[in-house]
PDB file of N, CA and C in Angstrom:
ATOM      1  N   UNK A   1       1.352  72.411  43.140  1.00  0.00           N
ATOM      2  CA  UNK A   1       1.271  70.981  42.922  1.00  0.00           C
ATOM      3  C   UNK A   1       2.685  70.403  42.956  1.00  0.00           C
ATOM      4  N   UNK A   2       3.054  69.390  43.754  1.00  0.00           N
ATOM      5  CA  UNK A   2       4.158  68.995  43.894  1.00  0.00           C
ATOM      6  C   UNK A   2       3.938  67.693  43.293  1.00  0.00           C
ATOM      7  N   UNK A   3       5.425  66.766  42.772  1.00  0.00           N
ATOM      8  CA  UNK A   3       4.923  65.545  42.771  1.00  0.00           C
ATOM      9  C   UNK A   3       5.260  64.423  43.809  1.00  0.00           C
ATOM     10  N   UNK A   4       4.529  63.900  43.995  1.00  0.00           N
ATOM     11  CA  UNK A   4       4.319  63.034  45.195  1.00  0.00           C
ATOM     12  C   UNK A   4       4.567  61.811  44.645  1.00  0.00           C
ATOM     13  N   UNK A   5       4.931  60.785  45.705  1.00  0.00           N
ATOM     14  CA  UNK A   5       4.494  59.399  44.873  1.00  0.00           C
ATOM     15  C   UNK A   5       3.800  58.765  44.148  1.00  0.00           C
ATOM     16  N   UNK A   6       2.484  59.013  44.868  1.00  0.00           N
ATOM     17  CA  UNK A   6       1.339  58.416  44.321  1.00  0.00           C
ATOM     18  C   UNK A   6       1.261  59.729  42.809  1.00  0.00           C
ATOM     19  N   UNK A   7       1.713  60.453  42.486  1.00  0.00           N
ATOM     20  CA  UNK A   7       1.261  61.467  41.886  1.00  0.00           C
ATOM     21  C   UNK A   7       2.167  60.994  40.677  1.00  0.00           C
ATOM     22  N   UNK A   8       3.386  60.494  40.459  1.00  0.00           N
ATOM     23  CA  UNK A   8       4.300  60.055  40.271  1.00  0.00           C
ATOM     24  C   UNK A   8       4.066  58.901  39.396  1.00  0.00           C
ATOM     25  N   UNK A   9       3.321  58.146  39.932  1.00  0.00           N
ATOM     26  CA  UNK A   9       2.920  56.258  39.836  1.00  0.00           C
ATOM     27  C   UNK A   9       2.122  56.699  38.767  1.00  0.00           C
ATOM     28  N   UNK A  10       1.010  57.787  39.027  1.00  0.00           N
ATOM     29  CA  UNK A  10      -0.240  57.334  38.128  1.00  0.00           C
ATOM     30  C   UNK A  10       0.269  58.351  36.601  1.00  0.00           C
ATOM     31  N   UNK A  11       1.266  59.186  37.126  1.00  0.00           N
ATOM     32  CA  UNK A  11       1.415  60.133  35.771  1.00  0.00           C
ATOM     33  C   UNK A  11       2.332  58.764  34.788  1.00  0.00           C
ATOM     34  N   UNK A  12       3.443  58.331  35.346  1.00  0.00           N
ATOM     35  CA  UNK A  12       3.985  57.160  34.891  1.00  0.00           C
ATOM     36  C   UNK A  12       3.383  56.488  33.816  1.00  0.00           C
ATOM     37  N   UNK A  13       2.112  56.089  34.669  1.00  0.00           N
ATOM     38  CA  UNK A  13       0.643  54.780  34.204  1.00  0.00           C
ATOM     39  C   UNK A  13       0.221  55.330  32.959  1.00  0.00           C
ATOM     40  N   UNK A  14      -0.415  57.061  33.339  1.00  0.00           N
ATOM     41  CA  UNK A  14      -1.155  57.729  31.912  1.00  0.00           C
ATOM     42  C   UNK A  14      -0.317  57.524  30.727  1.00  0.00           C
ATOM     43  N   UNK A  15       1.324  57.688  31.071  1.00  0.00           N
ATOM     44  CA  UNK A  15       2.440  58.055  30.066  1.00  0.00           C
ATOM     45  C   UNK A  15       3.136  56.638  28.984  1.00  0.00           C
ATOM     46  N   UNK A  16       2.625  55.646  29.960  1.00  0.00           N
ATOM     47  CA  UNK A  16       2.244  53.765  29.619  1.00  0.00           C
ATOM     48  C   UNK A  16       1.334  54.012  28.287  1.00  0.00           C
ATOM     49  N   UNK A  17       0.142  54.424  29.002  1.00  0.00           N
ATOM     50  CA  UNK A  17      -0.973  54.409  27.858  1.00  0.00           C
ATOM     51  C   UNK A  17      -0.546  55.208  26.957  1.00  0.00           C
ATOM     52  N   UNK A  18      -0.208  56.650  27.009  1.00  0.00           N
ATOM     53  CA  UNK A  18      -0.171  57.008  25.812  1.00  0.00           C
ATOM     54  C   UNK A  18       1.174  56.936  24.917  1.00  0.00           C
ATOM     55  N   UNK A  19       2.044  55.945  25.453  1.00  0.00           N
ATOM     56  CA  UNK A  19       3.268  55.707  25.210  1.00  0.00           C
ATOM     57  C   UNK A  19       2.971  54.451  23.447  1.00  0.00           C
ATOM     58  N   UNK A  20       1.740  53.965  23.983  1.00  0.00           N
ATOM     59  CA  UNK A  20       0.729  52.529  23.212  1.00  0.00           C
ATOM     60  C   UNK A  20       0.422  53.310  21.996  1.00  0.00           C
ATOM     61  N   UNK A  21      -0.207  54.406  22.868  1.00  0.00           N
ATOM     62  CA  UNK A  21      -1.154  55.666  21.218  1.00  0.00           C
ATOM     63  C   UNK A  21      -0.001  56.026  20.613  1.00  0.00           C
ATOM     64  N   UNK A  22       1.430  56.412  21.365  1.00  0.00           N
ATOM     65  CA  UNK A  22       2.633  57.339  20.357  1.00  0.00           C
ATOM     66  C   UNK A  22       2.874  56.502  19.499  1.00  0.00           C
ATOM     67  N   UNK A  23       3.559  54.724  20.061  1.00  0.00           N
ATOM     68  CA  UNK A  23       3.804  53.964  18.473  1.00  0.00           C
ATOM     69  C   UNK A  23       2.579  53.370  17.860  1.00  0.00           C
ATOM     70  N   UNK A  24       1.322  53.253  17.969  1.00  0.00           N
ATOM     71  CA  UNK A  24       0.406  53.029  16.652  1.00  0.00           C
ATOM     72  C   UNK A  24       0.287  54.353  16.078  1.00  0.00           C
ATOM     73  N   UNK A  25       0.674  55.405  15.738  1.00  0.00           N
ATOM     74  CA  UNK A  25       0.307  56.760  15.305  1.00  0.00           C
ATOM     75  C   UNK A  25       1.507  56.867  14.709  1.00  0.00           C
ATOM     76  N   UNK A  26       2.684  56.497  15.178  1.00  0.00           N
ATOM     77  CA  UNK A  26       3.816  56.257  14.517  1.00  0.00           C
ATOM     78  C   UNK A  26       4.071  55.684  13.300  1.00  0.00           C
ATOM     79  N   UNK A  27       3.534  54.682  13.463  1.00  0.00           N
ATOM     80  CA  UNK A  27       3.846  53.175  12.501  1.00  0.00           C
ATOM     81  C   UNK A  27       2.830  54.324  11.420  1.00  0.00           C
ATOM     82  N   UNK A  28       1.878  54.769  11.315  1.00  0.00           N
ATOM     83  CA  UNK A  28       1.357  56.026  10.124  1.00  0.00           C
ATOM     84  C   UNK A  28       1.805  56.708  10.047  1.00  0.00           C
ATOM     85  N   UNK A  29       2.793  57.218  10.286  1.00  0.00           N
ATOM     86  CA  UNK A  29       3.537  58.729  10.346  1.00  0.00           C
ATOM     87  C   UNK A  29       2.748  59.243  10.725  1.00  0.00           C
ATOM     88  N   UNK A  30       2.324  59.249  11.831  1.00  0.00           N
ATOM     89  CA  UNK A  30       1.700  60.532  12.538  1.00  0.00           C
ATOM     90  C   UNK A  30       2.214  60.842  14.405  1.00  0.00           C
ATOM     91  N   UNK A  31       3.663  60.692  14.161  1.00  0.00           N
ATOM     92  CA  UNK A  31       4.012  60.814  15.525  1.00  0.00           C
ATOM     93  C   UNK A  31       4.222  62.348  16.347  1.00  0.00           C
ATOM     94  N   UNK A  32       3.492  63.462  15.839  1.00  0.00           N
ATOM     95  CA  UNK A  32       3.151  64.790  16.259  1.00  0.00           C
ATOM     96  C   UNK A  32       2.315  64.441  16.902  1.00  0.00           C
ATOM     97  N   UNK A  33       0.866  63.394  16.455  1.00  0.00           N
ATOM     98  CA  UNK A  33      -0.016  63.412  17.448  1.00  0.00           C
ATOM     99  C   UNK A  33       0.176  62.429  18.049  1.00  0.00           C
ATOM    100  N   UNK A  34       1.339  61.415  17.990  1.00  0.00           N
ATOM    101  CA  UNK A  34       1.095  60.715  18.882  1.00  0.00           C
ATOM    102  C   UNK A  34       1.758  61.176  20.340  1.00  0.00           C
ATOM    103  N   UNK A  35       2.507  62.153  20.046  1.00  0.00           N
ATOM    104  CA  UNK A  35       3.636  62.906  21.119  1.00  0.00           C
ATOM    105  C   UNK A  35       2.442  63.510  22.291  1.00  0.00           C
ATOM    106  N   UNK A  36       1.294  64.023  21.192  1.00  0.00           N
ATOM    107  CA  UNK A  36       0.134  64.610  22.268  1.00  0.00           C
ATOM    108  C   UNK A  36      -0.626  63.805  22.838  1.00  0.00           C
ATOM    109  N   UNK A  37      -0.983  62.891  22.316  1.00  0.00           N
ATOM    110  CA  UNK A  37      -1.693  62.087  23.502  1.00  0.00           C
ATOM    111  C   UNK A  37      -0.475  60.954  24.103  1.00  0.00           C
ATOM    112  N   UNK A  38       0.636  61.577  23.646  1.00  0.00           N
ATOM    113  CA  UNK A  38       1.681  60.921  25.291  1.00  0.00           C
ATOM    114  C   UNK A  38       1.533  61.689  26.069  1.00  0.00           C
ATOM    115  N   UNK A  39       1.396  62.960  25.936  1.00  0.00           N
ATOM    116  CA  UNK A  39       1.414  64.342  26.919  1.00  0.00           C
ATOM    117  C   UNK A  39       0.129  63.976  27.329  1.00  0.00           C
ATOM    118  N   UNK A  40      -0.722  63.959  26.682  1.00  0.00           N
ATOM    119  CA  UNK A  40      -2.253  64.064  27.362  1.00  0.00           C
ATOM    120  C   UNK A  40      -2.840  63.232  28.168  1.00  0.00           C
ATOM    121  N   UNK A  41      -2.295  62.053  28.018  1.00  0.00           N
ATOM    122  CA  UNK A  41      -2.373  61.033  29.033  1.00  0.00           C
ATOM    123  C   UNK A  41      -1.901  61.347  30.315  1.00  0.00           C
ATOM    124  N   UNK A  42      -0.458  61.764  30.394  1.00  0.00           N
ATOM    125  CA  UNK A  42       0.341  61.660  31.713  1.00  0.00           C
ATOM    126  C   UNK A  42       0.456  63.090  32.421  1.00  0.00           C
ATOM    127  N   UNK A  43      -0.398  63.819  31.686  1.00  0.00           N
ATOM    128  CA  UNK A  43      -1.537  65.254  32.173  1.00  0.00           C
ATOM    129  C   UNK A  43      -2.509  64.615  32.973  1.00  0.00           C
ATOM    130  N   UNK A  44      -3.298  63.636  32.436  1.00  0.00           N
ATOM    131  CA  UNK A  44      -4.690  63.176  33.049  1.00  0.00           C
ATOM    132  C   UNK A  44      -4.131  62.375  33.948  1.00  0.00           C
ATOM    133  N   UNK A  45      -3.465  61.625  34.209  1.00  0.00           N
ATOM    134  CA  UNK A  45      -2.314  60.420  35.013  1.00  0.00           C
ATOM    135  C   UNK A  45      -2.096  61.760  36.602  1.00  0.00           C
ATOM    136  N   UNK A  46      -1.563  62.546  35.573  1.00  0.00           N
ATOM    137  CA  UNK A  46      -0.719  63.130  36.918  1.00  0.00           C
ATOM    138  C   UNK A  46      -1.957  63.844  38.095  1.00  0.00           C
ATOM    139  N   UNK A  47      -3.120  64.653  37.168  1.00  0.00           N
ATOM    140  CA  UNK A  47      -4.445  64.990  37.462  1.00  0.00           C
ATOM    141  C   UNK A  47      -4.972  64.086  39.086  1.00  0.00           C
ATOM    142  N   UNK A  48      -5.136  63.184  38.576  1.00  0.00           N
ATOM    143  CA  UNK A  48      -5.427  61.843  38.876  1.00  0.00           C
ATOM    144  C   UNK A  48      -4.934  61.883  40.693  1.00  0.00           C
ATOM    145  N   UNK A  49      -3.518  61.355  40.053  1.00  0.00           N
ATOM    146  CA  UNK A  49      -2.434  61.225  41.369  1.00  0.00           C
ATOM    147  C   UNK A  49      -2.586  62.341  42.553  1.00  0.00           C
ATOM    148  N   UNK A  50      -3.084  63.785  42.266  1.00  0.00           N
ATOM    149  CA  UNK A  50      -2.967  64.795  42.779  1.00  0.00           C
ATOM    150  C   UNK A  50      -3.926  65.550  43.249  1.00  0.00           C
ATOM    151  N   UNK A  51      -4.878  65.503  42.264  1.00  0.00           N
ATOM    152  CA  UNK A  51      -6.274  66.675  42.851  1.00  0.00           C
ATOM    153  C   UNK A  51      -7.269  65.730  43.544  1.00  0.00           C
ATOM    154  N   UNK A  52      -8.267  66.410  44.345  1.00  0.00           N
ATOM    155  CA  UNK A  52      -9.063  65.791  44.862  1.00  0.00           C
ATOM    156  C   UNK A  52     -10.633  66.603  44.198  1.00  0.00           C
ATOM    157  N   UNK A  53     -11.478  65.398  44.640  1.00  0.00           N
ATOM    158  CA  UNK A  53     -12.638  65.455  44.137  1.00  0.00           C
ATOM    159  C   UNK A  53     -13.398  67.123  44.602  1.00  0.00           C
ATOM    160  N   UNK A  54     -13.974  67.503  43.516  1.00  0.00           N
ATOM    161  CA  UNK A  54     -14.640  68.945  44.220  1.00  0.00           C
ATOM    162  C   UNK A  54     -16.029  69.157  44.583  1.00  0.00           C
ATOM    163  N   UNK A  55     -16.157  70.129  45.244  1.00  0.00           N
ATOM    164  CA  UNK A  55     -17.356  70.386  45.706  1.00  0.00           C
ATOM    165  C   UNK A  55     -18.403  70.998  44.652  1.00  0.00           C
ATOM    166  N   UNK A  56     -19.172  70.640  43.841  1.00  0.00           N
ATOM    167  CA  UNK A  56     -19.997  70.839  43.339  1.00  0.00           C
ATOM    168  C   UNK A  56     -21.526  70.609  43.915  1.00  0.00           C
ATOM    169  N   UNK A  57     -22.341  71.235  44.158  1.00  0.00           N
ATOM    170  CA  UNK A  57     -23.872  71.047  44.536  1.00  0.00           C
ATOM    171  C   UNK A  57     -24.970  70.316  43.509  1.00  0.00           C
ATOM    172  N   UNK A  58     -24.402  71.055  42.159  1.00  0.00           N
ATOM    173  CA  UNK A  58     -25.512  70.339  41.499  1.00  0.00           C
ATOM    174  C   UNK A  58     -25.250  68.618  40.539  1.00  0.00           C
ATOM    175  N   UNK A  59     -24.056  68.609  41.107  1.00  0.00           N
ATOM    176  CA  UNK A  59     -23.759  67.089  40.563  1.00  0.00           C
ATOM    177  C   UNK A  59     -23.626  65.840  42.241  1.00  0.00           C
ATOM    178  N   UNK A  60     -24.839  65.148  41.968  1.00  0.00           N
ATOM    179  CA  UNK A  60     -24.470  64.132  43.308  1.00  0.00           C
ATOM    180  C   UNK A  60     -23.223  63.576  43.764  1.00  0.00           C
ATOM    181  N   UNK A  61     -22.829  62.758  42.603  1.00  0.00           N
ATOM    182  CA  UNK A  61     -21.418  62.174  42.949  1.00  0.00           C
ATOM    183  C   UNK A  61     -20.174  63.128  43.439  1.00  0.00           C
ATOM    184  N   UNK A  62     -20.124  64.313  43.197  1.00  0.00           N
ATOM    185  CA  UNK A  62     -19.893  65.508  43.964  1.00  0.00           C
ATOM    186  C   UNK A  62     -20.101  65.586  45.038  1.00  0.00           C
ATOM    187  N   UNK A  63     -21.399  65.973  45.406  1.00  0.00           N
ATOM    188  CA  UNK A  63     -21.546  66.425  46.894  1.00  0.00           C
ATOM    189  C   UNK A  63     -21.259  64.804  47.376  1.00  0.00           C
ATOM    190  N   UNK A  64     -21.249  63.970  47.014  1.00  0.00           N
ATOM    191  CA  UNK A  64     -20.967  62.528  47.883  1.00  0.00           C
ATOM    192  C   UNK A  64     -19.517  62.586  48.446  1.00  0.00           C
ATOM    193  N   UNK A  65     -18.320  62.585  46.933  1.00  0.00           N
ATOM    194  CA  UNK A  65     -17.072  62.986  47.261  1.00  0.00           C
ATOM    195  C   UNK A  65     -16.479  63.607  47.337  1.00  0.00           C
ATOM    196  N   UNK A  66     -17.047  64.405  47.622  1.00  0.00           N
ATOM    197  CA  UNK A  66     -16.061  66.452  48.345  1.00  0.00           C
ATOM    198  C   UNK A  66     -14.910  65.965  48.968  1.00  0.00           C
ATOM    199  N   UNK A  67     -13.643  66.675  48.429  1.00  0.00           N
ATOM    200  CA  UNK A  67     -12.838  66.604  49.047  1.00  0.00           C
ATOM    201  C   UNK A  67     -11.876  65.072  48.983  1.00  0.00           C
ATOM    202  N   UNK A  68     -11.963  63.988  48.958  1.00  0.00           N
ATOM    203  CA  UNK A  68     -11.818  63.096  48.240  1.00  0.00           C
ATOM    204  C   UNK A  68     -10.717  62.911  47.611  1.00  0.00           C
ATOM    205  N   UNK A  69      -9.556  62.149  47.250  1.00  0.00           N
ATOM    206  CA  UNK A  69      -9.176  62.418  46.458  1.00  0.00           C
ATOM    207  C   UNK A  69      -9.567  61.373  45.195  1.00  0.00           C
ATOM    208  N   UNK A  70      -9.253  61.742  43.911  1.00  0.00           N
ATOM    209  CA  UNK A  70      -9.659  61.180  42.540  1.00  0.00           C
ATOM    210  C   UNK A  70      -9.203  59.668  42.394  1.00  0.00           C
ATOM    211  N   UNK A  71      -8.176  59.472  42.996  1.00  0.00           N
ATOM    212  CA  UNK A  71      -8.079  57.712  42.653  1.00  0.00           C
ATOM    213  C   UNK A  71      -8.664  56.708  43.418  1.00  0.00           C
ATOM    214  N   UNK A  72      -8.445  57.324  44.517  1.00  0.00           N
ATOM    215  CA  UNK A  72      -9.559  56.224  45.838  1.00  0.00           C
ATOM    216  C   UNK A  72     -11.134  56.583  44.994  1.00  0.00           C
ATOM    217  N   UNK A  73     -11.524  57.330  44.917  1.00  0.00           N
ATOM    218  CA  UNK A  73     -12.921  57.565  43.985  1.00  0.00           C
ATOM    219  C   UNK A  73     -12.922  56.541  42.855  1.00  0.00           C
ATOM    220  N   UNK A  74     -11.662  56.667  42.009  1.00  0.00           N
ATOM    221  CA  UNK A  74     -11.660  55.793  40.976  1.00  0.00           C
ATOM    222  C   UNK A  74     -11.991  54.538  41.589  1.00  0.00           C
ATOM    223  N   UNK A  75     -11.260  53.605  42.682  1.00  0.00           N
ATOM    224  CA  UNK A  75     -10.520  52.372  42.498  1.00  0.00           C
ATOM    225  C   UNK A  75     -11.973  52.227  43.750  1.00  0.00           C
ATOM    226  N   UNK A  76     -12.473  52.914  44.366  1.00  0.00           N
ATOM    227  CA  UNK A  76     -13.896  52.247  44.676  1.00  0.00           C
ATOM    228  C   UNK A  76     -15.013  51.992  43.738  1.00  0.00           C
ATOM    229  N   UNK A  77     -14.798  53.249  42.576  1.00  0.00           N
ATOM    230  CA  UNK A  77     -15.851  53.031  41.368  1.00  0.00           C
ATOM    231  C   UNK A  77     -15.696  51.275  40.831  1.00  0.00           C
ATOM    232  N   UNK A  78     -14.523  51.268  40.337  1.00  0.00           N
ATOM    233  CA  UNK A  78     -14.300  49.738  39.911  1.00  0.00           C
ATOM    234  C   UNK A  78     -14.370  49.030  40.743  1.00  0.00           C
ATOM    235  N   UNK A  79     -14.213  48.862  41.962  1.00  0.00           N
ATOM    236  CA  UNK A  79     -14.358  47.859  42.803  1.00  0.00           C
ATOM    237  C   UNK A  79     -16.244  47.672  43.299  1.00  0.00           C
ATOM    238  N   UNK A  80     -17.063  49.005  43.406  1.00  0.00           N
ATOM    239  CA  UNK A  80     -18.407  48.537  42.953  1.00  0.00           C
ATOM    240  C   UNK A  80     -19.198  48.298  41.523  1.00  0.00           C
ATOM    241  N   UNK A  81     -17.994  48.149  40.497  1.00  0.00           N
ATOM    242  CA  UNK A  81     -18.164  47.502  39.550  1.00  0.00           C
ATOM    243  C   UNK A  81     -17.840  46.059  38.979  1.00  0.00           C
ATOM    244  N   UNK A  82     -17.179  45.755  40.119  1.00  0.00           N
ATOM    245  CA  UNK A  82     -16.576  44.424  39.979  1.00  0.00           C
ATOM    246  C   UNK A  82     -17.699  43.295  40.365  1.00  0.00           C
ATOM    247  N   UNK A  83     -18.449  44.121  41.225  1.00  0.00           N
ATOM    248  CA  UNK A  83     -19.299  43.827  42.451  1.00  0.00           C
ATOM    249  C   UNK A  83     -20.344  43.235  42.030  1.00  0.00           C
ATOM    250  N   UNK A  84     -20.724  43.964  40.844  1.00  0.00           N
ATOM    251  CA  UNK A  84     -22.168  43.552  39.980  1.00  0.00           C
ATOM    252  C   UNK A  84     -23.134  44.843  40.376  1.00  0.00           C
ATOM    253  N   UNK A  85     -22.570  45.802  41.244  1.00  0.00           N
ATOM    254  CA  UNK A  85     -23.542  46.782  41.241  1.00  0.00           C
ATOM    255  C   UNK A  85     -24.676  46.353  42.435  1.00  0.00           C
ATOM    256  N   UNK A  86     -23.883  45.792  43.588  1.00  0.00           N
ATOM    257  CA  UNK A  86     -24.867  45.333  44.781  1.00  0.00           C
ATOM    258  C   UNK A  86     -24.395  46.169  45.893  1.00  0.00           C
ATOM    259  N   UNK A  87     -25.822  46.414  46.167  1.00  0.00           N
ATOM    260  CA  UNK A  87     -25.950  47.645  47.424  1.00  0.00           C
ATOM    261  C   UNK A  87     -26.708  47.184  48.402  1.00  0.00           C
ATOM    262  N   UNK A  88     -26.001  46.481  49.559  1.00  0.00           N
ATOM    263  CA  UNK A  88     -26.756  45.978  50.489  1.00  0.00           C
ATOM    264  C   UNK A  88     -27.486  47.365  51.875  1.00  0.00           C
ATOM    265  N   UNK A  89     -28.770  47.711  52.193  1.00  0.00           N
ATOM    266  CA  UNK A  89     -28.648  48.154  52.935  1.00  0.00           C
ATOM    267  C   UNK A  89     -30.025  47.543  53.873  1.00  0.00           C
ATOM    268  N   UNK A  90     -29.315  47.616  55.269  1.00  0.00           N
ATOM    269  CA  UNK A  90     -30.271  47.052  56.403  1.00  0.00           C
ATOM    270  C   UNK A  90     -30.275  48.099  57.084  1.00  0.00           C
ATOM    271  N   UNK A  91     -31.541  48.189  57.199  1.00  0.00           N
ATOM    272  CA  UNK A  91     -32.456  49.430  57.948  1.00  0.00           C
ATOM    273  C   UNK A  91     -33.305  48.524  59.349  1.00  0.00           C
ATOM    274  N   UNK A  92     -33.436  49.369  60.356  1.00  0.00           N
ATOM    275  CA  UNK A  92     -33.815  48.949  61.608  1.00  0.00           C
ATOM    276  C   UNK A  92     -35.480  49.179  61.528  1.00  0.00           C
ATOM    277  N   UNK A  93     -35.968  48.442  61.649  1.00  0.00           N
ATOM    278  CA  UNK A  93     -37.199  49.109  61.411  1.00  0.00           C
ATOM    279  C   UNK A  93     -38.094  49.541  63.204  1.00  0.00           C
ATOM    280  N   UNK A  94     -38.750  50.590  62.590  1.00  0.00           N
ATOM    281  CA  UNK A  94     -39.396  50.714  64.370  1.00  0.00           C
ATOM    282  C   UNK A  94     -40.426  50.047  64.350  1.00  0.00           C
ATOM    283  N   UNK A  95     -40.823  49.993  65.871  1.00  0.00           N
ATOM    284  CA  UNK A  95     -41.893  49.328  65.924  1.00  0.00           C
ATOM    285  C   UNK A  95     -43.032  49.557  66.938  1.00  0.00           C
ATOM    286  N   UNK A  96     -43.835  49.979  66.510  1.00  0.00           N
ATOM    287  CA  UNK A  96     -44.945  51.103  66.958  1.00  0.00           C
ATOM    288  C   UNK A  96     -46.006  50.562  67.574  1.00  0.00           C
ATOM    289  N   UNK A  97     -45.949  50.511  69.063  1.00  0.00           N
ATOM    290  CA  UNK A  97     -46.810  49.444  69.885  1.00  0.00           C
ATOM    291  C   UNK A  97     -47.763  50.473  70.695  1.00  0.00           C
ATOM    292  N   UNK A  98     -48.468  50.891  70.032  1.00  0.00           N
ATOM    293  CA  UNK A  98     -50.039  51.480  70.552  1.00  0.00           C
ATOM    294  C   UNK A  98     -51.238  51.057  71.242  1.00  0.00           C
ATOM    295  N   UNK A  99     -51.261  50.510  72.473  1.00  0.00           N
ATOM    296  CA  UNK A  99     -52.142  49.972  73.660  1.00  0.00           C
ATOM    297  C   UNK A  99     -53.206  51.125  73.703  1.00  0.00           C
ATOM    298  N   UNK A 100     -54.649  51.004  72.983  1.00  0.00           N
ATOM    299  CA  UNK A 100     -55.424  52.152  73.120  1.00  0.00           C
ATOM    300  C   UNK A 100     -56.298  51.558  73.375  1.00  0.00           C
TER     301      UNK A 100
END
């Protein structure tokens, strides 16, 4: 695993968020855990930036995005969530002309 740009950007992003969790965990004295979910974020961040979706059989959204990578997966998920969850599909229909 190398880091890449994009790999880079999103570990950054995770390290944002859990940068939020280190000082409210702080302000309690509890900045041991907040150190871990700085780490754990920009683990899942970097995840993100880098691996691609796997081949699993018995999970659909799987076999849909094999291969894939995880943020284009993400950033279409939200974008057919933005959507309202509309799935247009036009089908051709045949048309079956039987002279008997």
């Amino acid at each position: 695993m190398i880091f890449s740009g994009k790999s880079l950007i999103w570990t950054v992003g995770g390290a944002v968020i859990g940068f939020v969790f280190y000082s409210l965990l702080k302000m309690i004295g509890l900045s041991v855990l907040g150190i871990i979910f700085l780490a754990l974020f920009a683990l899942v961040g970097f995840i993100i930036g880098t691996c691609k979706m796997p081949m699993i059989d018995s999970i659909k959204i799987c076999r849909q995005t094999a291969g894939e990578n995880l943020d284009d997966v993400i950033r279409r998920g939200i974008k057919f969530k933005l959507k309202k969850n509309r799935i247009y599909v036009y089908a051709k229909e045949e048309i079956n002309n039987d002279n008997k």
